[in-house]
PDB file of N, CA and C in Angstrom:
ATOM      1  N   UNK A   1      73.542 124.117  87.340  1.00  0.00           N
ATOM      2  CA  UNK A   1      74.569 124.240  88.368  1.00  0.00           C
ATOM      3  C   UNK A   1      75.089 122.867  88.772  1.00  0.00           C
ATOM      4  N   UNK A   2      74.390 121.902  89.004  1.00  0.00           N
ATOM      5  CA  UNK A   2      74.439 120.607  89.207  1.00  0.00           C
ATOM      6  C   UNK A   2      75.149 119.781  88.564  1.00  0.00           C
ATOM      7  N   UNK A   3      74.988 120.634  86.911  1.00  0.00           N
ATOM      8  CA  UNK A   3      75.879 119.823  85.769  1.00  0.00           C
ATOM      9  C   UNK A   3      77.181 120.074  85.653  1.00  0.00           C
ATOM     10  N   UNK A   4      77.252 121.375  86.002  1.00  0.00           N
ATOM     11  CA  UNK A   4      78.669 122.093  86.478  1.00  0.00           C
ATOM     12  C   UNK A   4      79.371 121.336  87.357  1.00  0.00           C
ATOM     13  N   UNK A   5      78.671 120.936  88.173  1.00  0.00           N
ATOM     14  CA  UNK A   5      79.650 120.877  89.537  1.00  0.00           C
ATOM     15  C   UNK A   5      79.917 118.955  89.130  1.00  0.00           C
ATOM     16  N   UNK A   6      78.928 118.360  88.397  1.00  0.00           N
ATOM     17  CA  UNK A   6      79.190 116.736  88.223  1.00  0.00           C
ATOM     18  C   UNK A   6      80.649 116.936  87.149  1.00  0.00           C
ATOM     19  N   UNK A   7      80.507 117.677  86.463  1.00  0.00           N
ATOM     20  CA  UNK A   7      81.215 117.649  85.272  1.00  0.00           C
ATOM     21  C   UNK A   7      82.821 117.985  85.980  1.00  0.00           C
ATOM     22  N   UNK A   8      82.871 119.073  86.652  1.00  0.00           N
ATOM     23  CA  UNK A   8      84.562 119.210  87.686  1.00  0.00           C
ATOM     24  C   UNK A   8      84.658 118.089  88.425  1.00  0.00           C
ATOM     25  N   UNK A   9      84.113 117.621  89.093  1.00  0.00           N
ATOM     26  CA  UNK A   9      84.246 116.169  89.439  1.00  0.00           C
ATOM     27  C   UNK A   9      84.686 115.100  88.831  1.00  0.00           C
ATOM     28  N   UNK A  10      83.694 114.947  87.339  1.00  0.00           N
ATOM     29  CA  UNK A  10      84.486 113.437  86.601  1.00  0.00           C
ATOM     30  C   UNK A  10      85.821 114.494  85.946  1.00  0.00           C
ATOM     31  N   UNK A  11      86.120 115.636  85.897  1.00  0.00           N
ATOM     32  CA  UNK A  11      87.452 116.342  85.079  1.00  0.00           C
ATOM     33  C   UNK A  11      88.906 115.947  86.190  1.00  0.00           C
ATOM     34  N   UNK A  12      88.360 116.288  86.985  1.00  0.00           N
ATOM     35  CA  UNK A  12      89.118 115.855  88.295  1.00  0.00           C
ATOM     36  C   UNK A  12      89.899 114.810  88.711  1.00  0.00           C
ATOM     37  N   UNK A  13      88.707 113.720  88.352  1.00  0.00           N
ATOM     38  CA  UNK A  13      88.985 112.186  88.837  1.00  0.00           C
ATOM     39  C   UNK A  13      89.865 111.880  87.685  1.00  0.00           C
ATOM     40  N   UNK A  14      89.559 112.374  86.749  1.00  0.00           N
ATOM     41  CA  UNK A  14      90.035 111.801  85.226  1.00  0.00           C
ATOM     42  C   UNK A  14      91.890 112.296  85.038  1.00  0.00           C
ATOM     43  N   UNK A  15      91.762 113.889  86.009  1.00  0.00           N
ATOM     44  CA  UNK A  15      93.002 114.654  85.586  1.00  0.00           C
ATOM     45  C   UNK A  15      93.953 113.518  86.507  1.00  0.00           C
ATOM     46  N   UNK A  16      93.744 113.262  87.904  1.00  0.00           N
ATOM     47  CA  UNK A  16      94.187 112.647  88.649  1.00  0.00           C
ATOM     48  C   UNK A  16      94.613 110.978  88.812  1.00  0.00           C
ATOM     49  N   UNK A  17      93.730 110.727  87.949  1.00  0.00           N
ATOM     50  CA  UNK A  17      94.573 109.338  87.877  1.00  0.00           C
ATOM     51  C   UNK A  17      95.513 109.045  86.813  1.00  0.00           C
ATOM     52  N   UNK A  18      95.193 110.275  85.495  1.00  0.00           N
ATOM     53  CA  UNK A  18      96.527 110.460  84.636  1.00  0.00           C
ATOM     54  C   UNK A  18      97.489 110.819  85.079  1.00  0.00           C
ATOM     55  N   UNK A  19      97.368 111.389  85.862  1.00  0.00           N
ATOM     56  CA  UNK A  19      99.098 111.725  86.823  1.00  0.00           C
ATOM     57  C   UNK A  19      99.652 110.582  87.636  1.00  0.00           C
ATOM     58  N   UNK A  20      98.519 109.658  88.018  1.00  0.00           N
ATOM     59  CA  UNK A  20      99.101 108.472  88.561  1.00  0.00           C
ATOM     60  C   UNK A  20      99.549 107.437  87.797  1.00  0.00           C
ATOM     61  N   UNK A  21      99.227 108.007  86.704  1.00  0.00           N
ATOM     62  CA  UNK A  21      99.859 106.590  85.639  1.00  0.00           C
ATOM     63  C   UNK A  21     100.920 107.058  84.724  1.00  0.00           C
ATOM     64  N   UNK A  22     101.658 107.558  85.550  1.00  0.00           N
ATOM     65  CA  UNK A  22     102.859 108.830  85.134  1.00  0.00           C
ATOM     66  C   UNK A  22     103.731 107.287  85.630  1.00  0.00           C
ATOM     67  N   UNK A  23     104.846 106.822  84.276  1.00  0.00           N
ATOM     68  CA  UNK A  23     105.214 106.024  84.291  1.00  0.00           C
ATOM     69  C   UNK A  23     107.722 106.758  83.527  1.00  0.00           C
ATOM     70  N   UNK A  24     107.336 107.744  83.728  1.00  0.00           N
ATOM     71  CA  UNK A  24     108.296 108.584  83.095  1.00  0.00           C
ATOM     72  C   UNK A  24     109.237 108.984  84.229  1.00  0.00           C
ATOM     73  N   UNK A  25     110.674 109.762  84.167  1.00  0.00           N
ATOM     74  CA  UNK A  25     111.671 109.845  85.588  1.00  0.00           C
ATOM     75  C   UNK A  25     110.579 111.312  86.209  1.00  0.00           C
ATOM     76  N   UNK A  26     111.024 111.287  87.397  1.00  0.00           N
ATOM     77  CA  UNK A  26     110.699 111.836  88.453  1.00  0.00           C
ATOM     78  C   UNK A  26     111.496 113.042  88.508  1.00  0.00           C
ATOM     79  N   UNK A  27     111.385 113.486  89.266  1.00  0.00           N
ATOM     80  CA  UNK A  27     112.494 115.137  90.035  1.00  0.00           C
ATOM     81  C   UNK A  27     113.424 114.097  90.378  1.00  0.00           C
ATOM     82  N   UNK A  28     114.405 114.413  90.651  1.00  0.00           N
ATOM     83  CA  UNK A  28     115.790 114.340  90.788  1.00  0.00           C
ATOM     84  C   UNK A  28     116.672 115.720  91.059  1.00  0.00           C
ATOM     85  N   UNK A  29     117.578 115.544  92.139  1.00  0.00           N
ATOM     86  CA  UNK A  29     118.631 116.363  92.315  1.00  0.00           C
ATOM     87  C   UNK A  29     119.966 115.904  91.448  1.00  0.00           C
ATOM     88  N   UNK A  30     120.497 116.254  91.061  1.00  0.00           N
ATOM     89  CA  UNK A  30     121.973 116.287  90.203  1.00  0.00           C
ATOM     90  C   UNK A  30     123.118 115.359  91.115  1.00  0.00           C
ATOM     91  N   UNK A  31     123.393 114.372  90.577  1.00  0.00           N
ATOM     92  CA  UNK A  31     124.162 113.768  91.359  1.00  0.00           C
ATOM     93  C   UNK A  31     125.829 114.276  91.559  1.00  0.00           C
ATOM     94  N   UNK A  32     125.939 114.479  92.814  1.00  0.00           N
ATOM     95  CA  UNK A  32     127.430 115.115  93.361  1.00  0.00           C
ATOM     96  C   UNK A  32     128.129 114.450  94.233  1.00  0.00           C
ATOM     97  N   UNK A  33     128.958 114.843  94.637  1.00  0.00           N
ATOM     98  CA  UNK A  33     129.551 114.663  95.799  1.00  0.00           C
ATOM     99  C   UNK A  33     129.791 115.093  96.878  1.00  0.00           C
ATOM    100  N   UNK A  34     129.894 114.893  98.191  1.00  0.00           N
ATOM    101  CA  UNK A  34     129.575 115.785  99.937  1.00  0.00           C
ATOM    102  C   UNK A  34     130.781 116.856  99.060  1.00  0.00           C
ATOM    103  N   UNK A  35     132.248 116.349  98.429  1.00  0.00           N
ATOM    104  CA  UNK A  35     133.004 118.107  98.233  1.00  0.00           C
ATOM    105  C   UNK A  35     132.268 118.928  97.645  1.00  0.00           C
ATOM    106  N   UNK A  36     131.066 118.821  96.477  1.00  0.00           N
ATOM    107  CA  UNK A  36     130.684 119.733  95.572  1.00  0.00           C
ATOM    108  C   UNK A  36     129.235 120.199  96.342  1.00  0.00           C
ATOM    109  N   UNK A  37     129.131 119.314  97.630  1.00  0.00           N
ATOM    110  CA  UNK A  37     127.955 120.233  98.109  1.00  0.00           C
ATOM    111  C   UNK A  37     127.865 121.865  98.764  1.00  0.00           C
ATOM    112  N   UNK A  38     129.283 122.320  98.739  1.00  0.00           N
ATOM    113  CA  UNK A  38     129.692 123.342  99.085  1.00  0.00           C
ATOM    114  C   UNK A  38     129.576 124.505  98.073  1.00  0.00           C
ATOM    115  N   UNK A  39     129.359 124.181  97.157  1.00  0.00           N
ATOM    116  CA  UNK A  39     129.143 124.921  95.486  1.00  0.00           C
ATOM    117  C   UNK A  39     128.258 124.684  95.002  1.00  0.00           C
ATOM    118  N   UNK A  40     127.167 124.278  95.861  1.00  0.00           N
ATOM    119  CA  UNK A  40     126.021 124.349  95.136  1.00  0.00           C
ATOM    120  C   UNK A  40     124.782 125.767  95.613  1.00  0.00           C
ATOM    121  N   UNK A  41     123.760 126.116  95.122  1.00  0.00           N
ATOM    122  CA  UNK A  41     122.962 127.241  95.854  1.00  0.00           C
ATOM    123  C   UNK A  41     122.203 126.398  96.673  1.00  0.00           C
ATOM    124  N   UNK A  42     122.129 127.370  97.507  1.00  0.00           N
ATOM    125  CA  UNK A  42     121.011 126.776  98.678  1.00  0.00           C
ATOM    126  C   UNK A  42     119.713 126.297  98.158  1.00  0.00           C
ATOM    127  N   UNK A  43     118.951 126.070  98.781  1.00  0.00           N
ATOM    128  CA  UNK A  43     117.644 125.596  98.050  1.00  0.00           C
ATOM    129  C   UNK A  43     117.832 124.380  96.726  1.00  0.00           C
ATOM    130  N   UNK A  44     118.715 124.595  96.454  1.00  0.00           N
ATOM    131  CA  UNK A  44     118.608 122.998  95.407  1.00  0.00           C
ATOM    132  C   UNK A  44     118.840 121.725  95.784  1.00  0.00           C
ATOM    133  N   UNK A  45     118.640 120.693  94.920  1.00  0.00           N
ATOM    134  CA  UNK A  45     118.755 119.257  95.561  1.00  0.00           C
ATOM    135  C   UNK A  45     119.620 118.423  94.552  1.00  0.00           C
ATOM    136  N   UNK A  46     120.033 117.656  95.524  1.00  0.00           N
ATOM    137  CA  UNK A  46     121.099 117.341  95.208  1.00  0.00           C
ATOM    138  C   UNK A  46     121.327 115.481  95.586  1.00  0.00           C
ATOM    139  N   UNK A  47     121.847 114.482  94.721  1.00  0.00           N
ATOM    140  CA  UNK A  47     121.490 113.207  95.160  1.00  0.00           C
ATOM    141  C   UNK A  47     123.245 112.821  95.807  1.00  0.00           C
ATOM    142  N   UNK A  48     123.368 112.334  96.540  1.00  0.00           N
ATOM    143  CA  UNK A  48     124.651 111.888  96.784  1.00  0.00           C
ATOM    144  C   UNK A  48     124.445 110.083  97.455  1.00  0.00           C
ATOM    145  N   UNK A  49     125.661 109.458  97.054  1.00  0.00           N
ATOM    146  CA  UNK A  49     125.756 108.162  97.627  1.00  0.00           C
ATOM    147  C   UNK A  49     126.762 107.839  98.594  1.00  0.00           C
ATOM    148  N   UNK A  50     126.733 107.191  99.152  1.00  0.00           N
ATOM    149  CA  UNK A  50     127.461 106.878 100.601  1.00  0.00           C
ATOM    150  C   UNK A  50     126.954 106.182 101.409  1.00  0.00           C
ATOM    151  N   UNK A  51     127.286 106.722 102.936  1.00  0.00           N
ATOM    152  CA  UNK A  51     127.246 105.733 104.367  1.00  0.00           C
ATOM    153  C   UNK A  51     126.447 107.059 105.355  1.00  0.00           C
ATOM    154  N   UNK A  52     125.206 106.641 105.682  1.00  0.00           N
ATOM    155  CA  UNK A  52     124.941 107.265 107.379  1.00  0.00           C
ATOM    156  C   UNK A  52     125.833 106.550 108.737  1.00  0.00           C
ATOM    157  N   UNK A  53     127.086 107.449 108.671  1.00  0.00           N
ATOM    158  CA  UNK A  53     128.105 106.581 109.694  1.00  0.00           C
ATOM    159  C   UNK A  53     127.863 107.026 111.254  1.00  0.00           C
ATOM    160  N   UNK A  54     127.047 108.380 111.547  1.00  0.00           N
ATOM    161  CA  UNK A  54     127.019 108.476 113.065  1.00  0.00           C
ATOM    162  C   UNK A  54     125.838 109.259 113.119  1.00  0.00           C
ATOM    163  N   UNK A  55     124.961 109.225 114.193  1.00  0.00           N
ATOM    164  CA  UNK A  55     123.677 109.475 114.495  1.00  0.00           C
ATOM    165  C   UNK A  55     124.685 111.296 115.730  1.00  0.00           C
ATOM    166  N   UNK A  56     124.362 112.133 115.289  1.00  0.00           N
ATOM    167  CA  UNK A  56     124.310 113.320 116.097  1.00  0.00           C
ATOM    168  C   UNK A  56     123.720 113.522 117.445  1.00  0.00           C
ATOM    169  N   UNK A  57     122.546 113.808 116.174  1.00  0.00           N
ATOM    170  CA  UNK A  57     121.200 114.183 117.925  1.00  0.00           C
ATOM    171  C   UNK A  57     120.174 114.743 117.018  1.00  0.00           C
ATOM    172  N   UNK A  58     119.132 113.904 117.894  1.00  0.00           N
ATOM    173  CA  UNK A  58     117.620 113.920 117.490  1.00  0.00           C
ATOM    174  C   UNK A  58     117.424 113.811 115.685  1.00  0.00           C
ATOM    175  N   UNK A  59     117.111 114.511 114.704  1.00  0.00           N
ATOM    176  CA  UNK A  59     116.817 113.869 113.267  1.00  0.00           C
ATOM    177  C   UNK A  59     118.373 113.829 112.437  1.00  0.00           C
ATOM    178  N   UNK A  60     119.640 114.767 113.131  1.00  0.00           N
ATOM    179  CA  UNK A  60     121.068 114.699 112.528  1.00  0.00           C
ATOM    180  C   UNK A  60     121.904 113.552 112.412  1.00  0.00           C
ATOM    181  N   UNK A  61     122.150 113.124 111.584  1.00  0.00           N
ATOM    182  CA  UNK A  61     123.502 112.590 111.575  1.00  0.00           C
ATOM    183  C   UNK A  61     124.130 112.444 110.334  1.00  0.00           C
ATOM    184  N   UNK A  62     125.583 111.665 110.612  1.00  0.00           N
ATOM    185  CA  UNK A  62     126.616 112.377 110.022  1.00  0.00           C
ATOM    186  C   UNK A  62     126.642 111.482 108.242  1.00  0.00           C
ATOM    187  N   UNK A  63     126.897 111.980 107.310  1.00  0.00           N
ATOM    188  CA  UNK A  63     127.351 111.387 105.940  1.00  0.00           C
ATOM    189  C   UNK A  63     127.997 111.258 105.656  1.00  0.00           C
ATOM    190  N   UNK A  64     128.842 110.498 104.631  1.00  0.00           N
ATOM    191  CA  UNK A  64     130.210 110.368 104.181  1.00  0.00           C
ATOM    192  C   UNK A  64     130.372 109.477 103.110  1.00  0.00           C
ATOM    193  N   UNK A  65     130.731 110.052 102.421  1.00  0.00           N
ATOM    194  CA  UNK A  65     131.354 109.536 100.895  1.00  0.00           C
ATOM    195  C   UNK A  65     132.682 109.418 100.769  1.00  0.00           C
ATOM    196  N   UNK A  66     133.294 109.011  99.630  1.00  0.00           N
ATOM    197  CA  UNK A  66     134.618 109.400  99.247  1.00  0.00           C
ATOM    198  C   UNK A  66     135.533 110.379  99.167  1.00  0.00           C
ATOM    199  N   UNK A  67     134.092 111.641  99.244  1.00  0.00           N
ATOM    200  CA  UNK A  67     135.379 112.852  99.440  1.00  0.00           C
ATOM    201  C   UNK A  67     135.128 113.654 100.420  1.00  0.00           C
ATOM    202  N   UNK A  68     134.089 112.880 101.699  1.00  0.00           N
ATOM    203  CA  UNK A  68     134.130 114.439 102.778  1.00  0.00           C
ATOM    204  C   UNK A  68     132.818 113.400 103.438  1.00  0.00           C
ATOM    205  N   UNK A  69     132.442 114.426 104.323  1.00  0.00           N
ATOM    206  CA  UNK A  69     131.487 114.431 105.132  1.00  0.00           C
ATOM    207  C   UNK A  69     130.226 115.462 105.537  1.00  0.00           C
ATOM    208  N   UNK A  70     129.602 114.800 105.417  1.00  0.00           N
ATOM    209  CA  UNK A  70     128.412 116.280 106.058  1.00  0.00           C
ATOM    210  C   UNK A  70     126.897 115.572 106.670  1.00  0.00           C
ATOM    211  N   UNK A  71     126.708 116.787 107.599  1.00  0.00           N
ATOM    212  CA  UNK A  71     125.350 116.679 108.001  1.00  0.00           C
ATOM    213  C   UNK A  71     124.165 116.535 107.375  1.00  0.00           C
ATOM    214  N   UNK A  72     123.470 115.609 107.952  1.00  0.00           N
ATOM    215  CA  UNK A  72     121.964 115.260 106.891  1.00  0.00           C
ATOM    216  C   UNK A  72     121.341 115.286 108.426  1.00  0.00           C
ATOM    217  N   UNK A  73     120.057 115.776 107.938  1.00  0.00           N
ATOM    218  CA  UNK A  73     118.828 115.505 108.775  1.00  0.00           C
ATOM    219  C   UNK A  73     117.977 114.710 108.253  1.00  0.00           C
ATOM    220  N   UNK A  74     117.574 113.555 108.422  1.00  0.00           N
ATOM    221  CA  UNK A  74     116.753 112.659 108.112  1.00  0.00           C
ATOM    222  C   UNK A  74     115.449 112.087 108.747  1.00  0.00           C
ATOM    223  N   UNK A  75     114.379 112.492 108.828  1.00  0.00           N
ATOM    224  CA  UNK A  75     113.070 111.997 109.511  1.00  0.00           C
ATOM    225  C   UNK A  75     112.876 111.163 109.649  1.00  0.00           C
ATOM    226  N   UNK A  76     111.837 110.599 110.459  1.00  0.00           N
ATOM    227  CA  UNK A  76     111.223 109.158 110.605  1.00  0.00           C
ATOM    228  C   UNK A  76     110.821 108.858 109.634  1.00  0.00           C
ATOM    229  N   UNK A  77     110.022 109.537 109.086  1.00  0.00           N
ATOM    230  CA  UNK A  77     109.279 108.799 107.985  1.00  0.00           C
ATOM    231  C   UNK A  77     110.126 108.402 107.038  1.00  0.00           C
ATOM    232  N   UNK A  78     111.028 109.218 106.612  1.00  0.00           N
ATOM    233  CA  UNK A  78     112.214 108.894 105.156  1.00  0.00           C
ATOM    234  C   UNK A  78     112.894 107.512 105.933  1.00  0.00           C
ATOM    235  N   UNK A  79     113.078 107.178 106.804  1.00  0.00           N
ATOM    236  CA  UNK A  79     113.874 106.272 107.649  1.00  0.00           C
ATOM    237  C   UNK A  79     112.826 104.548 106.622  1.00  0.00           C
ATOM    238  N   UNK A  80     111.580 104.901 107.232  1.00  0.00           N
ATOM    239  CA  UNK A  80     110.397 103.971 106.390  1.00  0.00           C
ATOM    240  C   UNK A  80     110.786 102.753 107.615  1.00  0.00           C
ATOM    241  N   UNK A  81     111.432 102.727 108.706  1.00  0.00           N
ATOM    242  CA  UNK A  81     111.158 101.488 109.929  1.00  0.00           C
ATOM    243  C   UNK A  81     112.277 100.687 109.169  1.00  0.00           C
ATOM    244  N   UNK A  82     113.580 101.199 108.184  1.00  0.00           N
ATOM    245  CA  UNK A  82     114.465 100.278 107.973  1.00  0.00           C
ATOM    246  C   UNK A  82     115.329 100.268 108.801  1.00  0.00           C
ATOM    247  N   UNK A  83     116.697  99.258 108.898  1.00  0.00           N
ATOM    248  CA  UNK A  83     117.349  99.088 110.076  1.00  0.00           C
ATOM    249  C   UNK A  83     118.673  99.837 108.496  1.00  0.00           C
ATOM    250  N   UNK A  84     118.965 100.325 108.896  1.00  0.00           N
ATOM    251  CA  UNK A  84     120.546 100.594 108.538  1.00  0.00           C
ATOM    252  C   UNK A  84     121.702 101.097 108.995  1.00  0.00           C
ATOM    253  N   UNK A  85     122.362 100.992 108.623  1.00  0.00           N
ATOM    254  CA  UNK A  85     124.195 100.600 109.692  1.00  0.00           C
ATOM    255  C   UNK A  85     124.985 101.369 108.693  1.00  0.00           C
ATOM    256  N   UNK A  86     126.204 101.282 109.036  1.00  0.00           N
ATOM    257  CA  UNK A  86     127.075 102.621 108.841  1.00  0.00           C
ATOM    258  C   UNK A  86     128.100 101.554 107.405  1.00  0.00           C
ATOM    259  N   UNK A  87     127.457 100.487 107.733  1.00  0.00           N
ATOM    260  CA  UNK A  87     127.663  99.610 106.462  1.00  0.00           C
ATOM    261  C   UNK A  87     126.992  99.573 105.151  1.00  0.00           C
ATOM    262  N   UNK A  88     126.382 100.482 105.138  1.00  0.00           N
ATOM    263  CA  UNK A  88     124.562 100.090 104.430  1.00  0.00           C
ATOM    264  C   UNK A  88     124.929 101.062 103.612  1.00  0.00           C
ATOM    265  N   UNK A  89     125.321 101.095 102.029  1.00  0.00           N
ATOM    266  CA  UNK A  89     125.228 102.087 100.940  1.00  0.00           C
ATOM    267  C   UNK A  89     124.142 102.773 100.600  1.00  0.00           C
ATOM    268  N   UNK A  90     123.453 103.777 100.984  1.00  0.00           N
ATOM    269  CA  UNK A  90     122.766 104.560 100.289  1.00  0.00           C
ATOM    270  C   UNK A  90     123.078 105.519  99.799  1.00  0.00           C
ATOM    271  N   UNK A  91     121.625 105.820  98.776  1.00  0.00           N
ATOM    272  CA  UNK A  91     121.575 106.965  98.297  1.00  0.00           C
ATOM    273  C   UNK A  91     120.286 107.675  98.654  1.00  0.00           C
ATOM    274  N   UNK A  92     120.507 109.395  98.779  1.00  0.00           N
ATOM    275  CA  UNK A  92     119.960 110.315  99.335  1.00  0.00           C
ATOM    276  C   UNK A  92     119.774 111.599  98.539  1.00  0.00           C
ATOM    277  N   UNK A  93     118.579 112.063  98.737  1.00  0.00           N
ATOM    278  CA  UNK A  93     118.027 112.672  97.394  1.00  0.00           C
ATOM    279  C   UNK A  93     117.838 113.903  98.785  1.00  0.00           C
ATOM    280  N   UNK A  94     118.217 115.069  98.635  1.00  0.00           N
ATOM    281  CA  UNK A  94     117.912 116.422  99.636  1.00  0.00           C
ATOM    282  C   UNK A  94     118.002 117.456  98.812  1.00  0.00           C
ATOM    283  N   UNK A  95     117.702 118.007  99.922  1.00  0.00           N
ATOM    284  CA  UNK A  95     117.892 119.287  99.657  1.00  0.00           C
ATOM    285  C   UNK A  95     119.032 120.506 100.451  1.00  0.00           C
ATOM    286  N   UNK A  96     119.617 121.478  99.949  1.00  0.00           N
ATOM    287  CA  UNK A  96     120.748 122.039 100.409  1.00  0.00           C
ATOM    288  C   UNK A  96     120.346 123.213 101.072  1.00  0.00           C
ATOM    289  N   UNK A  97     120.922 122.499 102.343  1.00  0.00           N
ATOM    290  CA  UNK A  97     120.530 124.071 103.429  1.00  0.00           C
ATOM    291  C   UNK A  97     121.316 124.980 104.351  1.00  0.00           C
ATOM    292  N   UNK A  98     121.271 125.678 104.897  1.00  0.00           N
ATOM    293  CA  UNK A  98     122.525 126.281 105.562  1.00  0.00           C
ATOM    294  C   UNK A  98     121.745 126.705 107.090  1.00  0.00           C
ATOM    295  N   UNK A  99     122.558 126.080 108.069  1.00  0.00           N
ATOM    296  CA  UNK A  99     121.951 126.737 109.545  1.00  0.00           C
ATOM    297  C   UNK A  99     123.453 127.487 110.535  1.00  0.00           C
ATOM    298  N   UNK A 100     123.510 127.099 111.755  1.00  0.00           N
ATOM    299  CA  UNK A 100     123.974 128.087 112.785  1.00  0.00           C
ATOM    300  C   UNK A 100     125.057 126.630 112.102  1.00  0.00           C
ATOM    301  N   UNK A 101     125.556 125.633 112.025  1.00  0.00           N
ATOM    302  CA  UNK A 101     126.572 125.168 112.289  1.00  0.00           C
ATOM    303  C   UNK A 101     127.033 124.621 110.960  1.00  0.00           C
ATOM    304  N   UNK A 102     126.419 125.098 109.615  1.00  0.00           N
ATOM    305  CA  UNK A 102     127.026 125.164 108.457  1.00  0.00           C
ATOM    306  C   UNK A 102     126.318 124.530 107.561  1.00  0.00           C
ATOM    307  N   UNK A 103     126.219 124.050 106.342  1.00  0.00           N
ATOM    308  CA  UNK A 103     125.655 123.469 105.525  1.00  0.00           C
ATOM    309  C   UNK A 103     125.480 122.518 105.625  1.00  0.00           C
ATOM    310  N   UNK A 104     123.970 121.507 105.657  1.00  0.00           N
ATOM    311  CA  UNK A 104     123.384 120.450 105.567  1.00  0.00           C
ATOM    312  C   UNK A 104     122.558 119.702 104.438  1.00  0.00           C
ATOM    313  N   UNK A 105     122.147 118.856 104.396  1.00  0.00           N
ATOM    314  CA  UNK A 105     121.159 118.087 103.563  1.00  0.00           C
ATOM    315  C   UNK A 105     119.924 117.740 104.370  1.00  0.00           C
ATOM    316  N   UNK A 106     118.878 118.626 103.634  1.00  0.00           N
ATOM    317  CA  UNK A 106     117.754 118.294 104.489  1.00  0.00           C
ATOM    318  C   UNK A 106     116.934 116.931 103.473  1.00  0.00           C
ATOM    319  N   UNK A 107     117.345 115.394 103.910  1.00  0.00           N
ATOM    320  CA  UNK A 107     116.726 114.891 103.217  1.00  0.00           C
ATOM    321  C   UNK A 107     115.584 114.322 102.848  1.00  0.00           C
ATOM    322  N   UNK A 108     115.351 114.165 101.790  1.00  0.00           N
ATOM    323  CA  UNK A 108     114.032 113.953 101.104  1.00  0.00           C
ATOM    324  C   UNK A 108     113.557 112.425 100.910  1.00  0.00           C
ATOM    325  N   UNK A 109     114.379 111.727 100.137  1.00  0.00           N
ATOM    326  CA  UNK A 109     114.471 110.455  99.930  1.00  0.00           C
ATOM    327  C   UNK A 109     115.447 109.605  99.965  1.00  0.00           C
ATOM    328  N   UNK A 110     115.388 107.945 100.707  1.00  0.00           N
ATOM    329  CA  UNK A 110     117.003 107.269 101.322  1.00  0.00           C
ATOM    330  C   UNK A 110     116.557 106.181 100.550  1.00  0.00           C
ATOM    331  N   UNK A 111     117.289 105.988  99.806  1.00  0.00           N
ATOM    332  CA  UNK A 111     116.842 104.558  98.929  1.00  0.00           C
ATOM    333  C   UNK A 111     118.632 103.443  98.997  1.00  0.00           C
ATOM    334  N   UNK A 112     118.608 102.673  99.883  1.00  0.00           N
ATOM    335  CA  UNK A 112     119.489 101.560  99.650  1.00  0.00           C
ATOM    336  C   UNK A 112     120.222 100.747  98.174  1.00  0.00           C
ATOM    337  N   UNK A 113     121.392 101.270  98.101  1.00  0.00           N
ATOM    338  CA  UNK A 113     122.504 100.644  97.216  1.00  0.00           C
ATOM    339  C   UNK A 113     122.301  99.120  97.255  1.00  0.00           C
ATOM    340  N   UNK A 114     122.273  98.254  96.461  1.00  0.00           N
ATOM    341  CA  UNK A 114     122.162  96.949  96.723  1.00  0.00           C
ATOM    342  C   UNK A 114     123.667  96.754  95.466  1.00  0.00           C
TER     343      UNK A 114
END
């Protein structure tokens, strides 16, 4: 029983750090634009680039690209304690959601345009 249970252990440790040495692309959402976020299904993700130009209320505020605008909710944590301005190009990896005041990006990951 003992040998059993040592043996899932080193299978474990072994499965797990091969996944950490996962050196290959990642998930990704399909890169679009705020117009084509309207045509997409709910639940999928979707990467778009642009400007966080106005803070709403509490985790909302507003996006904007070249062809439109839309709501993102963005957390603290995805934020990561950076300072960014309505100057600041990013890109934003979400997901597509729909509430009481219309379709949003619930996002996932904010990685800065340089």
């Amino acid at each position: 029983m003992k040998k059993n249970a040592v043996a899932f252990l080193l299978l474990s440790l072994l499965a797990s750090t091969a996944a950490a040495q996962f050196t290959g692309p990642g998930a990704t959402g399909a890169t679009t634009s705020v117009a084509q976020v309207g045509a997409v299904r709910l639940g999928s993700y979707v990467t778009v680039t642009g400007n966080v130009v106005a803070h709403q209320r509490q985790n909302y505020y507003t996006f904007r690209d070249g062809t439109g605008e839309i709501r993102v909710e963005i957390e603290n944590s995805v934020w990561q304690n950076r300072q960014i301005g309505p100057e600041t190009t990013v890109r934003l990896l979400g997901e597509v959601d729909q509430g009481i005041a219309g379709r949003y990006l619930w996002v996932k990951s904010l990685d800065v345009v340089k």
